[in-house]
N, C-alpha and C. Protein backbone atom coordinates (compact mmCIF):
# COMPACT_ATOMS: atom_id res chain seq x y z
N UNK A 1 0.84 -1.18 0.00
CA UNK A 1 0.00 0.00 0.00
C UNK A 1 0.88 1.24 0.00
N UNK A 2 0.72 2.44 -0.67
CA UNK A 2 0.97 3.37 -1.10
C UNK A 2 0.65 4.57 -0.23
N UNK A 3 1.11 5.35 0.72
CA UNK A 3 1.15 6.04 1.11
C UNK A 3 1.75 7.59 0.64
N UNK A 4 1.19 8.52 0.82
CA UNK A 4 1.20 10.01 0.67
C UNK A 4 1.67 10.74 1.53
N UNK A 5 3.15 10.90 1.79
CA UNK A 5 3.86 11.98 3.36
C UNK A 5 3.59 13.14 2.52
N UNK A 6 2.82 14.25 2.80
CA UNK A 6 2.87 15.52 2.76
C UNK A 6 3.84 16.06 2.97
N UNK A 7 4.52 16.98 1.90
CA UNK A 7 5.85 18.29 2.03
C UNK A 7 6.07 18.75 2.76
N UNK A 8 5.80 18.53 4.68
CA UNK A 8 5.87 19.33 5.07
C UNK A 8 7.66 19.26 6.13
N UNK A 9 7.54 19.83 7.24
CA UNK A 9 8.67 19.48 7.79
C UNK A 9 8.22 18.80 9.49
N UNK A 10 7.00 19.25 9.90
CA UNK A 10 6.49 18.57 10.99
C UNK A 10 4.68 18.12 10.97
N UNK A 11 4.92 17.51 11.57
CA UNK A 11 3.52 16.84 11.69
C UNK A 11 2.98 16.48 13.32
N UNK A 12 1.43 17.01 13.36
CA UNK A 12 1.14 16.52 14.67
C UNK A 12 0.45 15.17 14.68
N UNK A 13 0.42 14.89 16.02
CA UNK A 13 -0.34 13.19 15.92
C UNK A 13 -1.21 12.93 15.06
N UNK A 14 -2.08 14.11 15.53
CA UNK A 14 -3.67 13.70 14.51
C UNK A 14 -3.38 13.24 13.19
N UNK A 15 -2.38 14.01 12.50
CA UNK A 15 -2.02 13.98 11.01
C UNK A 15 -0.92 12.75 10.73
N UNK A 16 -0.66 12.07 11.54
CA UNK A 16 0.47 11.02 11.49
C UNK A 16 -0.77 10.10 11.52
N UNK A 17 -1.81 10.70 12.38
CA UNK A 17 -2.94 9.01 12.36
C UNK A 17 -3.17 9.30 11.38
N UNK A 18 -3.63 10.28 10.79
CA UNK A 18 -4.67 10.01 9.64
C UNK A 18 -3.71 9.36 8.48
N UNK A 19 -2.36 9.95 8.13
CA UNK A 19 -1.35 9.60 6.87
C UNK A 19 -1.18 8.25 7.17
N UNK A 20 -0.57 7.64 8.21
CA UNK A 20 -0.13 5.88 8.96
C UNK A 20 -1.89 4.88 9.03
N UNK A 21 -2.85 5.70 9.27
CA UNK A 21 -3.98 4.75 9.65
C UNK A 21 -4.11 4.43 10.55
N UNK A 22 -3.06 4.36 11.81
CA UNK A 22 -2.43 3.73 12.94
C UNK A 22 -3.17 5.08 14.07
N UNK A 23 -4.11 4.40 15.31
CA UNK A 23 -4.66 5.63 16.12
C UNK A 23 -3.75 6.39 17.07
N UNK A 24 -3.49 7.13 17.35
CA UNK A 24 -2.98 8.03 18.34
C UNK A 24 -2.48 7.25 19.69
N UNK A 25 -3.02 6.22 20.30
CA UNK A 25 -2.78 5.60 21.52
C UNK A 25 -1.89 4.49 20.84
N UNK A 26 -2.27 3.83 19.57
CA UNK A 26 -0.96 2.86 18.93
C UNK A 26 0.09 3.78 18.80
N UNK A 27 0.50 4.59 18.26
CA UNK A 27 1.17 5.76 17.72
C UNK A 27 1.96 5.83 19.07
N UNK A 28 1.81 6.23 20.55
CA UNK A 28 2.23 6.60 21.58
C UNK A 28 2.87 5.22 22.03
N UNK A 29 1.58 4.28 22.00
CA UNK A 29 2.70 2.61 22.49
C UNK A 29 3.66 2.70 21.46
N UNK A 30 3.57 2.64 20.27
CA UNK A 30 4.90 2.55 19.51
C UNK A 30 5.77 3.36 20.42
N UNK A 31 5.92 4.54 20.20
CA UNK A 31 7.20 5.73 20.80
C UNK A 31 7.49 4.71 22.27
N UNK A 32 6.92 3.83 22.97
CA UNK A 32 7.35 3.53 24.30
C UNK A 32 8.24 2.98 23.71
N UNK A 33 8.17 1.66 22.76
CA UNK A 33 8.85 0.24 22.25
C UNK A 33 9.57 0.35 21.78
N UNK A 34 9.68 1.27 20.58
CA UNK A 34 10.39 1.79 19.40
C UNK A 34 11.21 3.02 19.92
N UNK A 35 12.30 3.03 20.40
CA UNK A 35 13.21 4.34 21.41
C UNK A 35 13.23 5.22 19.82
N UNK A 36 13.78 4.75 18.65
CA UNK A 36 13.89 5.53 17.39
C UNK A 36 12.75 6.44 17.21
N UNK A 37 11.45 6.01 17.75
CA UNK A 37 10.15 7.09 17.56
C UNK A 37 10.75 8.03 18.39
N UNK A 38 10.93 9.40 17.77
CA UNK A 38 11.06 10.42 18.89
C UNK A 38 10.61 11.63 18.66
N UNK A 39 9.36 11.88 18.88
CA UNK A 39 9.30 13.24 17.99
C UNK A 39 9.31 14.03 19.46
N UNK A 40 9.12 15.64 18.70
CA UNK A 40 9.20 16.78 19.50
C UNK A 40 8.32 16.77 20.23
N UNK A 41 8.39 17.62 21.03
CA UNK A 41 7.45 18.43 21.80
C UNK A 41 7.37 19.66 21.36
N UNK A 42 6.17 20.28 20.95
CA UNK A 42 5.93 21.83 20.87
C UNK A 42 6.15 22.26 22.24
N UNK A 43 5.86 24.04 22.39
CA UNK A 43 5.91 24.45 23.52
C UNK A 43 4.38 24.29 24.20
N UNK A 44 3.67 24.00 23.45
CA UNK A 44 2.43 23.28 24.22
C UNK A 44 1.87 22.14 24.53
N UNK A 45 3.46 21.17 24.56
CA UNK A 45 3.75 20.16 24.58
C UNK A 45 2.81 18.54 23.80
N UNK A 46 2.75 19.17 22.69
CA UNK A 46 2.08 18.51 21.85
C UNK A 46 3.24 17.70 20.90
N UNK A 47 3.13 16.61 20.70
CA UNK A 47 4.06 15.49 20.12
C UNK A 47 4.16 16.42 18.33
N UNK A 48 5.34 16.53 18.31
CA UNK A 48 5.73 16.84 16.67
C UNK A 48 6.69 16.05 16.21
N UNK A 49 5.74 15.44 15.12
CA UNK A 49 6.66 14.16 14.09
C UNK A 49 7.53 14.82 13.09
N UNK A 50 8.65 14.52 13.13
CA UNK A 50 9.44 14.85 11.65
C UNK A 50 9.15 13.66 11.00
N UNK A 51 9.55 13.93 9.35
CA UNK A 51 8.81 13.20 8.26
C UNK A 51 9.42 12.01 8.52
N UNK A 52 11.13 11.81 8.77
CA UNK A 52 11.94 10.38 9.24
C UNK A 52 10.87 9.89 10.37
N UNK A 53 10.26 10.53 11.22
CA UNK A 53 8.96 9.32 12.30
C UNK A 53 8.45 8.57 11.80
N UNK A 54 7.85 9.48 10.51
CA UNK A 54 6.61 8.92 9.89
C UNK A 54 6.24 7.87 8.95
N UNK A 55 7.92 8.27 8.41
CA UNK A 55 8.64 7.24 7.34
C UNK A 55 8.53 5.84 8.33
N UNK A 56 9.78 5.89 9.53
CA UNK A 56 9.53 5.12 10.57
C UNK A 56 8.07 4.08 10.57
N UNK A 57 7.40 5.08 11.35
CA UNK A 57 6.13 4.18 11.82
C UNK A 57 5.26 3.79 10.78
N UNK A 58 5.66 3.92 9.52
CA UNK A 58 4.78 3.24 8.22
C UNK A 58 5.54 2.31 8.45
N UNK A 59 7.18 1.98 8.59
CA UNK A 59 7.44 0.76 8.16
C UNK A 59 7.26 -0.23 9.21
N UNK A 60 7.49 0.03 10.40
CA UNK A 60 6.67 -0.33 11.80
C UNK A 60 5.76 -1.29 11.30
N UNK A 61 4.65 -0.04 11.23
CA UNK A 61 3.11 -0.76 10.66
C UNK A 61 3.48 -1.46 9.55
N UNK A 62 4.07 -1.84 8.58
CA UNK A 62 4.06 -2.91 7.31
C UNK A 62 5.01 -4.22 8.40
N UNK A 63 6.22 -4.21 9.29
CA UNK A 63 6.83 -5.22 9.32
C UNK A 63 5.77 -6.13 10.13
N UNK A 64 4.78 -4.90 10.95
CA UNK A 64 4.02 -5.78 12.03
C UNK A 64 2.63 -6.62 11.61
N UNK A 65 1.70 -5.72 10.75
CA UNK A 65 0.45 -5.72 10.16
C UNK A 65 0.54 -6.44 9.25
N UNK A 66 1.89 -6.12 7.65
CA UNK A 66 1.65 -7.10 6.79
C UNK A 66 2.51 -8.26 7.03
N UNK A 67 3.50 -7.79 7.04
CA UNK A 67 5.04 -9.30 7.61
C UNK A 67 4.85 -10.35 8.97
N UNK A 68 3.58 -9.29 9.57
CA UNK A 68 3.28 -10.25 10.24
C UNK A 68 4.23 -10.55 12.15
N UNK A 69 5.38 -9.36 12.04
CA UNK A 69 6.63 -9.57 12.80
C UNK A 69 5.73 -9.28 14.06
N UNK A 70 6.36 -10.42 15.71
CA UNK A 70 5.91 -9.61 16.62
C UNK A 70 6.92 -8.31 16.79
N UNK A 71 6.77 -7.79 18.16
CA UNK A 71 6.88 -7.03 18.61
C UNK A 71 8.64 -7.05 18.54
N UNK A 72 9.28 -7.54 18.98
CA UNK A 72 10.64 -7.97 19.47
C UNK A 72 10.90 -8.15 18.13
N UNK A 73 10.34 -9.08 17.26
CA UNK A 73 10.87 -9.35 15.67
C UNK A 73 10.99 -8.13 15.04
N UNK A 74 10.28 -7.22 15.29
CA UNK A 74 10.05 -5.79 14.67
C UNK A 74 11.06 -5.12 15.15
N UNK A 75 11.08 -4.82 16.11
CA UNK A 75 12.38 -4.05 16.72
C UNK A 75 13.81 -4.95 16.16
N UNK A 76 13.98 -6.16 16.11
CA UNK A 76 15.53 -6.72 15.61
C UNK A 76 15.58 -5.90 14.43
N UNK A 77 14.43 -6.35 13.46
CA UNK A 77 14.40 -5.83 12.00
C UNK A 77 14.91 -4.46 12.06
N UNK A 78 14.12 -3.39 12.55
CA UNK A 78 14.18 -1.91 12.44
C UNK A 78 15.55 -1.83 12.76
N UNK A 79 16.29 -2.19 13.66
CA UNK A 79 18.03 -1.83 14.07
C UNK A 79 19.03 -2.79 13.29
N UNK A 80 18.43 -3.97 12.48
CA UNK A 80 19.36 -4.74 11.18
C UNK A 80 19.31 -3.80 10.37
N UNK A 81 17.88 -3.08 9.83
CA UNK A 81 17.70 -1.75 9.24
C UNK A 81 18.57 -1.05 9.27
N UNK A 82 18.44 -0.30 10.58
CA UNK A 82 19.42 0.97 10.79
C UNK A 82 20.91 0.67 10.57
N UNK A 83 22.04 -0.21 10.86
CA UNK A 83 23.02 -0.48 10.70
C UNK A 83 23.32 -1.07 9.60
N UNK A 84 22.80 -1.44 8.38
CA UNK A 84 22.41 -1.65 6.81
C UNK A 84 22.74 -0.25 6.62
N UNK A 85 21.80 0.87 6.91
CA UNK A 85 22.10 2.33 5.99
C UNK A 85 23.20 3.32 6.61
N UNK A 86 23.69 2.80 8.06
CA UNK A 86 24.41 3.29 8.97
C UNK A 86 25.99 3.06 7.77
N UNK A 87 26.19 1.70 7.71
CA UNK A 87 27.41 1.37 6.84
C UNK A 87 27.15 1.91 5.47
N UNK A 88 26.41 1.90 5.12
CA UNK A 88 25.89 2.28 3.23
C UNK A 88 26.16 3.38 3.00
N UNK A 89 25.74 4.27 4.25
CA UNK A 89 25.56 5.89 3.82
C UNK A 89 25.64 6.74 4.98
N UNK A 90 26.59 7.73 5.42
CA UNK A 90 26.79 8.92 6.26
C UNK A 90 25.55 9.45 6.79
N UNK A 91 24.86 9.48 7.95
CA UNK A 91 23.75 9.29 8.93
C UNK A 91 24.03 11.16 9.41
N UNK A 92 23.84 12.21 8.15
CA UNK A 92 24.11 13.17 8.32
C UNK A 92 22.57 13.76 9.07
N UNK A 93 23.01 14.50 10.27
CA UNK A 93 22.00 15.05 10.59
C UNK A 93 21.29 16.54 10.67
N UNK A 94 21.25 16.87 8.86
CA UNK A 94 21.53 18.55 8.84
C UNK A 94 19.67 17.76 7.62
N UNK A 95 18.73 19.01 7.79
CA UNK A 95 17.87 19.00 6.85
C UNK A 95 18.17 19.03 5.33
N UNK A 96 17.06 18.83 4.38
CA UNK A 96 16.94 18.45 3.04
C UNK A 96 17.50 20.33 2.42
N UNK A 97 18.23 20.21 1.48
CA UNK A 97 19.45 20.83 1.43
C UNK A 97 17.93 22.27 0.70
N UNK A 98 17.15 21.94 0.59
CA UNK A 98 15.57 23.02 -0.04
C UNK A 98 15.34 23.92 1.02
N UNK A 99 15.76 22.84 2.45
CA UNK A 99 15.05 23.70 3.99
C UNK A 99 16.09 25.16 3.76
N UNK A 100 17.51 24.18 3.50
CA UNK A 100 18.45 25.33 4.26
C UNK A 100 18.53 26.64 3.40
N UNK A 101 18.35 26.15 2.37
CA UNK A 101 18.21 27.16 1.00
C UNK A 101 16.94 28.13 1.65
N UNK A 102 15.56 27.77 1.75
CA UNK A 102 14.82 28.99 2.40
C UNK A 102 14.88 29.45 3.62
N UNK A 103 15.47 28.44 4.44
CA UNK A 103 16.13 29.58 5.83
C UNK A 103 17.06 30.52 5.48
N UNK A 104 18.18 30.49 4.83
CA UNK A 104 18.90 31.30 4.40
C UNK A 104 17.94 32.45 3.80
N UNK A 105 17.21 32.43 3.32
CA UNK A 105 16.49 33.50 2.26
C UNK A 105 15.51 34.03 3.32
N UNK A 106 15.12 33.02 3.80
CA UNK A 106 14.40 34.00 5.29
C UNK A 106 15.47 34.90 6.30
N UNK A 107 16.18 34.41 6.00
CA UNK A 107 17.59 35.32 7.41
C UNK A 107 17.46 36.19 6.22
N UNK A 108 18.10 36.18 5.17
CA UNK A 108 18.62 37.55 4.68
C UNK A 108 17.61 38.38 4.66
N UNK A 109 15.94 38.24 4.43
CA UNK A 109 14.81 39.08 4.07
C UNK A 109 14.54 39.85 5.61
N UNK A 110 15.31 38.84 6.84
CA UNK A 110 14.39 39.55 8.13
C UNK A 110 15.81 40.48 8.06
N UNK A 111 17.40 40.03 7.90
CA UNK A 111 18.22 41.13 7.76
C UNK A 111 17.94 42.40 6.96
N UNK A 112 17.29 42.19 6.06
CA UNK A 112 16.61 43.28 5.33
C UNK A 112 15.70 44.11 5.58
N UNK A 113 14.69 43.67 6.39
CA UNK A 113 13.59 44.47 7.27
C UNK A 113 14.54 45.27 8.58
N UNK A 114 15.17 44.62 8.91
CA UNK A 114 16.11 45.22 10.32
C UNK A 114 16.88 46.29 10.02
N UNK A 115 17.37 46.15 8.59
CA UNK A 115 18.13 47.77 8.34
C UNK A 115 17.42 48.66 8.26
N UNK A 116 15.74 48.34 7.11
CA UNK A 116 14.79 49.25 6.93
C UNK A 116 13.94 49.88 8.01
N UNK A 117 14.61 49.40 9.30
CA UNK A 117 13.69 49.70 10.24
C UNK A 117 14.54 50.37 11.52
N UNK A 118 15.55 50.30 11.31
CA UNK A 118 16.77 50.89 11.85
C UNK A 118 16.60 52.31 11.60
């Protein structure tokens, strides 16, 4: 099954249930089991998923739902996973190189308001 992650850069629960299918109280037992679930906290301490969660807990939900894995089988898998792409590929932890490009363009535009307002 084919899933749709929206462009964005965070996501709250509600919107991780609705994209995963998976309810809000599965979603939270996962984050106990799964230490790799880690999303934020807003300052109104509301759980914020980055898109790697979400990526995450889809594949969660396929090793468990379709593969069938328990709980413990799922977790071996997910960390054979992680140390597969750990050796393959540099585990850089800087955003998608689009973010940094419009933060930059946002710094220079608020540097630009700050002179005009000087």
């Amino acid at each position: 099954m084919k899933f749709n992650i929206p462009d964005k850069l965070y996501f709250k629960i509600g919107e991780v249930s609705k994209i995963t299918r998976v309810k809000p109280y599965v979603l939270r037992y996962w984050e106990s089991e799964f230490k790799i679930i880690s999303p934020l906290k807003s300052k109104s301490k509301q759980r914020v998923y980055r898109r790697k969660d979400v990526e995450l807990i889809l594949e969660i939900k396929r090793l468990l739902y379709d593969e069938r894995y328990t709980l413990d089988g799922a977790k071996s898998k997910i960390r054979e996973l992680q140390k597969q792409m750990n050796s393959s590929q540099l585990d850089i932890k800087f955003p998608d190189q689009r973010y940094l490009k419009a933060l930059r363009l946002i710094k220079e535009e608020l540097h630009s308001i700050k002179k005009f307002l000087s």
